[in-house]
N, C-alpha and C. Protein backbone atom coordinates (compact mmCIF):
# COMPACT_ATOMS: atom_id res chain seq x y z
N UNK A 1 -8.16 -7.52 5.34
CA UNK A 1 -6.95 -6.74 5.15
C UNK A 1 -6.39 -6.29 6.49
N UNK A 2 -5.23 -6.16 6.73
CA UNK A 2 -4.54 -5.83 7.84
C UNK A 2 -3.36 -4.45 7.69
N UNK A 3 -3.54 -3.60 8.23
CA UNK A 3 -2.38 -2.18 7.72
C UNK A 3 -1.72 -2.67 9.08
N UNK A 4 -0.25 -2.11 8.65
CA UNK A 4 0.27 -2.05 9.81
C UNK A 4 1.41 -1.07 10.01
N UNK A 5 1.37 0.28 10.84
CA UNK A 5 2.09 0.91 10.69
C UNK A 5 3.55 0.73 11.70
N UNK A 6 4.74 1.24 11.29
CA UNK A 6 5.81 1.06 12.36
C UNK A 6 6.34 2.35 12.67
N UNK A 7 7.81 2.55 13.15
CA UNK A 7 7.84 3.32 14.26
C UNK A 7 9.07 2.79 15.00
N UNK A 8 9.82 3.88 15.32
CA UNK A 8 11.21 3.64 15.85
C UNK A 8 12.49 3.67 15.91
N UNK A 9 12.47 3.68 13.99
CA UNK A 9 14.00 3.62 13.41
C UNK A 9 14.77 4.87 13.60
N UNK A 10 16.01 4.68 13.26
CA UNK A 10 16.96 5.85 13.09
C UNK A 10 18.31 5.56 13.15
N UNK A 11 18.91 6.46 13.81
CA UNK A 11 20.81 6.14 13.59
C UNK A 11 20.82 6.06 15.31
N UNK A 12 21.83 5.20 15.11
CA UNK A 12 22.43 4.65 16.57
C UNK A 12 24.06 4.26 16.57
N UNK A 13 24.70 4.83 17.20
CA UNK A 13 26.10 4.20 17.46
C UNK A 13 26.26 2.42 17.83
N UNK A 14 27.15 2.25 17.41
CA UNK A 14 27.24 0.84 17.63
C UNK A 14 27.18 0.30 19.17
N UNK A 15 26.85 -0.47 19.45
CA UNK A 15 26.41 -0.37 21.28
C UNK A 15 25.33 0.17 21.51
N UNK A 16 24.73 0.95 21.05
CA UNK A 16 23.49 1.22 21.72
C UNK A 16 22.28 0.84 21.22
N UNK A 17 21.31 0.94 21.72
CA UNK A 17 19.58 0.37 21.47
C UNK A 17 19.07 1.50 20.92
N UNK A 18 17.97 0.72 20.52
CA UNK A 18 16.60 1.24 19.28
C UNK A 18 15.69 0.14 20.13
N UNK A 19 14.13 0.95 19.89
CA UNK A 19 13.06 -0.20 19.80
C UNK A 19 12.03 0.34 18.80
N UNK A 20 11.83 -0.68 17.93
CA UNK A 20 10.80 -0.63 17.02
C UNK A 20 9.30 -0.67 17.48
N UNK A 21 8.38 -0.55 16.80
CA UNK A 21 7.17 -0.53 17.21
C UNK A 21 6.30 -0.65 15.99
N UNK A 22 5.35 -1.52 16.07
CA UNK A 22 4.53 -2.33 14.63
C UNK A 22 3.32 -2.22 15.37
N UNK A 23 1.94 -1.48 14.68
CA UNK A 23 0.76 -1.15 15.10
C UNK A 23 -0.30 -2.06 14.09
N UNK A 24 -0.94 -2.62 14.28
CA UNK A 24 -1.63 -3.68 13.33
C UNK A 24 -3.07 -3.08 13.56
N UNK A 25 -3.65 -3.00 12.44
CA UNK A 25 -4.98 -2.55 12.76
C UNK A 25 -5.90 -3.36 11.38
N UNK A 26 -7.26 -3.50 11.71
CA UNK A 26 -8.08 -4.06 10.13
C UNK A 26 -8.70 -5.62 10.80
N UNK A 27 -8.38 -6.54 9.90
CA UNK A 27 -8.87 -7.99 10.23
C UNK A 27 -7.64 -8.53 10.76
N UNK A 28 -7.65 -8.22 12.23
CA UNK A 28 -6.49 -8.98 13.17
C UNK A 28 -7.24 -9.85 14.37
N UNK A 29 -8.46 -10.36 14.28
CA UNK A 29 -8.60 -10.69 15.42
C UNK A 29 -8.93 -12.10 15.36
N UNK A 30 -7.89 -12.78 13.64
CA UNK A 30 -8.04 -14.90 13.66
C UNK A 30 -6.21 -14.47 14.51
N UNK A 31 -6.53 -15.85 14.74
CA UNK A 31 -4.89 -16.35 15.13
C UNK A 31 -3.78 -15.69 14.36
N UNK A 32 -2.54 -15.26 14.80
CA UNK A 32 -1.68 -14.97 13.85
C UNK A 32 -0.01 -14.41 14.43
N UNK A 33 0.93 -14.37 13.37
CA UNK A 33 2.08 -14.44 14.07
C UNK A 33 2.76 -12.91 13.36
N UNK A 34 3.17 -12.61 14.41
CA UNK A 34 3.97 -10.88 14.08
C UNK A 34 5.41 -11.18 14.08
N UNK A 35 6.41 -10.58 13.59
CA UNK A 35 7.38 -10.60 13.33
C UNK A 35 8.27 -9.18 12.89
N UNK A 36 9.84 -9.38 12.59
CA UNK A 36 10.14 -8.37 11.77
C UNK A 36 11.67 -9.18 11.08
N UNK A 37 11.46 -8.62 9.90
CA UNK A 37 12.08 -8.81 9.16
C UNK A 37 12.96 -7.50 8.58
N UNK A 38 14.18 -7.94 8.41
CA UNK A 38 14.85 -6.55 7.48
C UNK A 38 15.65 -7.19 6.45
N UNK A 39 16.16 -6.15 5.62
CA UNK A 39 16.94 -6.28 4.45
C UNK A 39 18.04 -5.03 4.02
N UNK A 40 19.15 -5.43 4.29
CA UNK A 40 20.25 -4.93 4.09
C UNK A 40 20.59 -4.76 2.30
N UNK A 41 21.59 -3.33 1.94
CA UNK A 41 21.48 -3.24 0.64
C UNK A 41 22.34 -4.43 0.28
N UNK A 42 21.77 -4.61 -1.37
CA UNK A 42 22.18 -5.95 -2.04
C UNK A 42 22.15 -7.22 -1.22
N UNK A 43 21.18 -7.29 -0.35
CA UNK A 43 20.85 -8.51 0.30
C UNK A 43 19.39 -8.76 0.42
N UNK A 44 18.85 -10.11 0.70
CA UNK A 44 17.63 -10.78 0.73
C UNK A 44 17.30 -10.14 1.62
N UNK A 45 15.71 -10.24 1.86
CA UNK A 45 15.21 -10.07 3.00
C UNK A 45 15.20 -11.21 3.97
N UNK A 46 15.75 -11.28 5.31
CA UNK A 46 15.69 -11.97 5.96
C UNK A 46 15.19 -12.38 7.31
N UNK A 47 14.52 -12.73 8.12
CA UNK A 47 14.01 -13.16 9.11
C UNK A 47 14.66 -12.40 10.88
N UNK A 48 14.29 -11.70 11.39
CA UNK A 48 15.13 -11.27 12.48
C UNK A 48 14.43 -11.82 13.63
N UNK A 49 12.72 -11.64 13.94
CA UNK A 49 12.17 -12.30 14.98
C UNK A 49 10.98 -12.42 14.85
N UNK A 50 10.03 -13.84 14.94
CA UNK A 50 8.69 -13.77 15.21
C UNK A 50 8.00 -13.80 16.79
N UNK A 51 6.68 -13.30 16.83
CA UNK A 51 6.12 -14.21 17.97
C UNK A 51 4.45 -14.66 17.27
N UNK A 52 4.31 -15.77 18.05
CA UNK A 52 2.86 -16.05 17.74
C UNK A 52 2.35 -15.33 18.54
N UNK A 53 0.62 -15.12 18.39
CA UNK A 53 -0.63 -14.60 19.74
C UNK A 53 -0.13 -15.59 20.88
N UNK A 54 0.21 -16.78 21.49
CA UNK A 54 0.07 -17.27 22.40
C UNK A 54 1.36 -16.56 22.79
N UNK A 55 2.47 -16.15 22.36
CA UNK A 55 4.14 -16.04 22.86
C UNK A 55 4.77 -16.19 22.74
N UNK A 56 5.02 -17.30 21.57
CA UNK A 56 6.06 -18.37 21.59
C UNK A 56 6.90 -17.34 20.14
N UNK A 57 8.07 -17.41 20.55
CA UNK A 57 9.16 -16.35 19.82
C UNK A 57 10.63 -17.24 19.19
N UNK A 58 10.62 -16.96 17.83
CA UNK A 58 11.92 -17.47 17.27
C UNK A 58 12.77 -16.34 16.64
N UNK A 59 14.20 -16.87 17.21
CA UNK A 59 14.87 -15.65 16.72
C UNK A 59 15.81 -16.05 15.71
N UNK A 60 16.67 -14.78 14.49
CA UNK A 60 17.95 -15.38 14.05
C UNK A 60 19.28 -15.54 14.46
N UNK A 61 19.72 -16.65 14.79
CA UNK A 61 20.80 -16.83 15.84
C UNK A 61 21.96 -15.34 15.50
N UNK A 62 21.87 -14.44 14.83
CA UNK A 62 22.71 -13.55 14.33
C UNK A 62 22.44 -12.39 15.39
N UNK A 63 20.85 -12.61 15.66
CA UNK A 63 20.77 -11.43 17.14
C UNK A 63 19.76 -12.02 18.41
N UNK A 64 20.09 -13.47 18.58
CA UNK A 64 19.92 -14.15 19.74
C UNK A 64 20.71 -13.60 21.21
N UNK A 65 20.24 -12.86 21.90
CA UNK A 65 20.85 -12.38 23.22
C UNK A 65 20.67 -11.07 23.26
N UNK A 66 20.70 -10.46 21.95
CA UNK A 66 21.03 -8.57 22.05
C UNK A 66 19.35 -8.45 21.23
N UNK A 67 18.49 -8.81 20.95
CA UNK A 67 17.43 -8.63 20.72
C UNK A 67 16.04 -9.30 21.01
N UNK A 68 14.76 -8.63 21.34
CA UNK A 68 13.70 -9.11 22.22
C UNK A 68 12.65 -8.75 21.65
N UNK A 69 11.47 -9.61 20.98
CA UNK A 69 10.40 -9.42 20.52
C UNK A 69 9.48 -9.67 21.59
N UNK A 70 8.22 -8.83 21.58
CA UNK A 70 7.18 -8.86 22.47
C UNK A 70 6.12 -8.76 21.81
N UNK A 71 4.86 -8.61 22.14
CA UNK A 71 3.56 -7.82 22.04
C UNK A 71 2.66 -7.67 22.81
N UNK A 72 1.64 -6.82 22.69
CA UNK A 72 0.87 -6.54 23.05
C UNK A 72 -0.57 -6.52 22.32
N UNK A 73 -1.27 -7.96 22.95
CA UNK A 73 -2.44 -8.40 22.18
C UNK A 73 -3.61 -7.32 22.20
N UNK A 74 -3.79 -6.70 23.34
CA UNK A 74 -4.42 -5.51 23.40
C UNK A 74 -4.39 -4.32 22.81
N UNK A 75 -3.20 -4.44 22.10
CA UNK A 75 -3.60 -3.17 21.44
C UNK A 75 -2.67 -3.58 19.60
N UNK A 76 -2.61 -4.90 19.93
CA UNK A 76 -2.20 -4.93 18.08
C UNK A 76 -0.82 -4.92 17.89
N UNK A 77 0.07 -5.02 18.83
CA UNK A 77 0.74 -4.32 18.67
C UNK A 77 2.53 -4.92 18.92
N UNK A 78 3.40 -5.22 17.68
CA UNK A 78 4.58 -5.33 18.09
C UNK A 78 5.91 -4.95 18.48
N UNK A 79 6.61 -4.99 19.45
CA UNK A 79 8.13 -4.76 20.05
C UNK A 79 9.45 -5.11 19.42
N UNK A 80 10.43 -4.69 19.00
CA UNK A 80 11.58 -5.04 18.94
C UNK A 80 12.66 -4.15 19.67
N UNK A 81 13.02 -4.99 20.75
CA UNK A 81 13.86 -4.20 21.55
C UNK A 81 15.13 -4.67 21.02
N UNK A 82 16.13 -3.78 20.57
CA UNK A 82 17.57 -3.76 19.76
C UNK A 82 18.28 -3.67 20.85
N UNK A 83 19.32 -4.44 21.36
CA UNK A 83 20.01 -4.01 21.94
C UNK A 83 21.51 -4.62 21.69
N UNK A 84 23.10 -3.47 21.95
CA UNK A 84 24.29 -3.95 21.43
C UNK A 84 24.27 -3.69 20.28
N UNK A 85 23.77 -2.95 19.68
CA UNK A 85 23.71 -2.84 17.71
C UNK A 85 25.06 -2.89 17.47
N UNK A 86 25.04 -3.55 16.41
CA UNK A 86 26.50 -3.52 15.66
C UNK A 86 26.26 -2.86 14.06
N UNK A 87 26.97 -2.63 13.18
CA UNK A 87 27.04 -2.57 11.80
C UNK A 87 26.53 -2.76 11.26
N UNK A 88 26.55 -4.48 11.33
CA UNK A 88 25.53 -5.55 10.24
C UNK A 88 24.56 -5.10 10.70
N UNK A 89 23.67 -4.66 11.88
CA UNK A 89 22.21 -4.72 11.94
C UNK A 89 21.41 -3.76 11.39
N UNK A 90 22.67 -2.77 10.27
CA UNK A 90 22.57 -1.49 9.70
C UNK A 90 21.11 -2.34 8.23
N UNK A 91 20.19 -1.86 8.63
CA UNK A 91 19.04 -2.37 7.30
C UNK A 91 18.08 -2.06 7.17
N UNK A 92 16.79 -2.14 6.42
CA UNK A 92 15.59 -1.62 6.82
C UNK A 92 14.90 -2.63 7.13
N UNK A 93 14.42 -2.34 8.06
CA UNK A 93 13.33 -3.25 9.00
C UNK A 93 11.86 -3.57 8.75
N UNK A 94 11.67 -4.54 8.17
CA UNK A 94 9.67 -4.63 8.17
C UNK A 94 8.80 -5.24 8.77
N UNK A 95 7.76 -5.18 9.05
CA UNK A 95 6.87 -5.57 10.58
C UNK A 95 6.35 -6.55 9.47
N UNK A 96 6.00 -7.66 9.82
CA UNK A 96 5.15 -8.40 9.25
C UNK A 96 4.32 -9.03 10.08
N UNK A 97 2.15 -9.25 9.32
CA UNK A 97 2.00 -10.07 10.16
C UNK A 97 1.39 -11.22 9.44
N UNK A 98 1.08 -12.30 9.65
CA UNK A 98 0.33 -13.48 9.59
C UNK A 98 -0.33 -14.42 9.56
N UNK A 99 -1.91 -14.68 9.00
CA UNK A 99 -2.64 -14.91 9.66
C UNK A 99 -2.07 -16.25 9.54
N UNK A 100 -2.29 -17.01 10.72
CA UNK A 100 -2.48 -18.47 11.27
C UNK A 100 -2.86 -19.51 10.08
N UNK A 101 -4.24 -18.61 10.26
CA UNK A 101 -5.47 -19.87 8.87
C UNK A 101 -4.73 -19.99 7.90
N UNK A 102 -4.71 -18.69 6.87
CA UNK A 102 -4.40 -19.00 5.43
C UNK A 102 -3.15 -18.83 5.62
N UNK A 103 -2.20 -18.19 6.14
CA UNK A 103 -1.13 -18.05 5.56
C UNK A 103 -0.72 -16.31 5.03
N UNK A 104 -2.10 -16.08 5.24
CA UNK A 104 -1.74 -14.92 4.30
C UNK A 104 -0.64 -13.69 5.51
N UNK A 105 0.18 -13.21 4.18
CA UNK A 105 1.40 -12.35 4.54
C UNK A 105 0.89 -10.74 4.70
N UNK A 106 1.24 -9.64 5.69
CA UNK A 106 1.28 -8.13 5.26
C UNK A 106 2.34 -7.55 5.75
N UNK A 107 2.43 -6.72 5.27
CA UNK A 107 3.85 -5.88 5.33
C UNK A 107 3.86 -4.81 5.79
N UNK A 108 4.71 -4.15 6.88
CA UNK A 108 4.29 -2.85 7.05
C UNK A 108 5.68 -2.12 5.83
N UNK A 109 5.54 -0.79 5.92
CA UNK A 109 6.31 0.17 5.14
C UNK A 109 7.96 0.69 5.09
N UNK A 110 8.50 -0.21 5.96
CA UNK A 110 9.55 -0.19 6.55
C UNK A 110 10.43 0.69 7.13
N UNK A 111 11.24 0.80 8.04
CA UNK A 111 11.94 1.71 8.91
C UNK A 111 13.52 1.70 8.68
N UNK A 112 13.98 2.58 8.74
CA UNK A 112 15.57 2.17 8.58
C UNK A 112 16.14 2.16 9.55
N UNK A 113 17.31 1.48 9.92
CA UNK A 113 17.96 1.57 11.09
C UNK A 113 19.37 1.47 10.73
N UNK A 114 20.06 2.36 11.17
CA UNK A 114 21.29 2.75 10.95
C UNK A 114 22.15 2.82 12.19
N UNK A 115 23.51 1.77 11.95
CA UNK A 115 24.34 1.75 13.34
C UNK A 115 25.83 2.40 12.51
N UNK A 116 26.02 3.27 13.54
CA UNK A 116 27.40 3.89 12.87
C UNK A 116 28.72 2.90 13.85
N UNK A 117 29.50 2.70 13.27
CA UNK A 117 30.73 2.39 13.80
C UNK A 117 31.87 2.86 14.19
């Protein structure tokens, strides 16, 4: 099992930054890929950024340039640096992580993030 708590959200004017923060703790130490995902009301949940343990990071071309996933293998732990917020990026945010092997999915509890216009 893997908990993972987050950290970060809130209200932001349009133009300015937020950084999230995803704390992974439990059975994290097979291969595996962190991410975050959010979901806007009456919309899917959708994909915003992964990284694997080695680094390697995919983003959704919707916040390619104004947003930056990192981590930190030492302590569990994932980054989303927001930057340029606009409107649309108004959603709640969820940390997810991955293990490699199976596949298997966890979720953290999600954060809201709110950009005023």
């Amino acid at each position: 099992q893997v908990q993972l708590v987050e950290s970060g959200g809130g209200l932001v004017q349009a133009g300015g930054s937020l950084r999230l923060s995803c704390a992974a703790s439990g059975s994290t130490f097979s291969g595996n890929r962190m991410g975050w995902y959010r979901q806007a009301p009456g919309k899917q949940r959708e994909l915003v950024a992964t990284i694997r343990s080695g680094g390697v990071t995919n983003y959704a071309d919707s916040v390619k340039g104004r947003f930056t996933i990192s981590r930190d293998n030492a302590k569990n732990t994932v980054y989303l640096q927001m930057n340029s917020l606009k409107a649309e990026d108004t959603a709640i945010y969820y940390c997810n992580f991955r293990t490699t092997g199976s596949g298997d999915d966890y979720w953290g509890q999600g954060t809201q993030v709110t950009v005023s216009s």
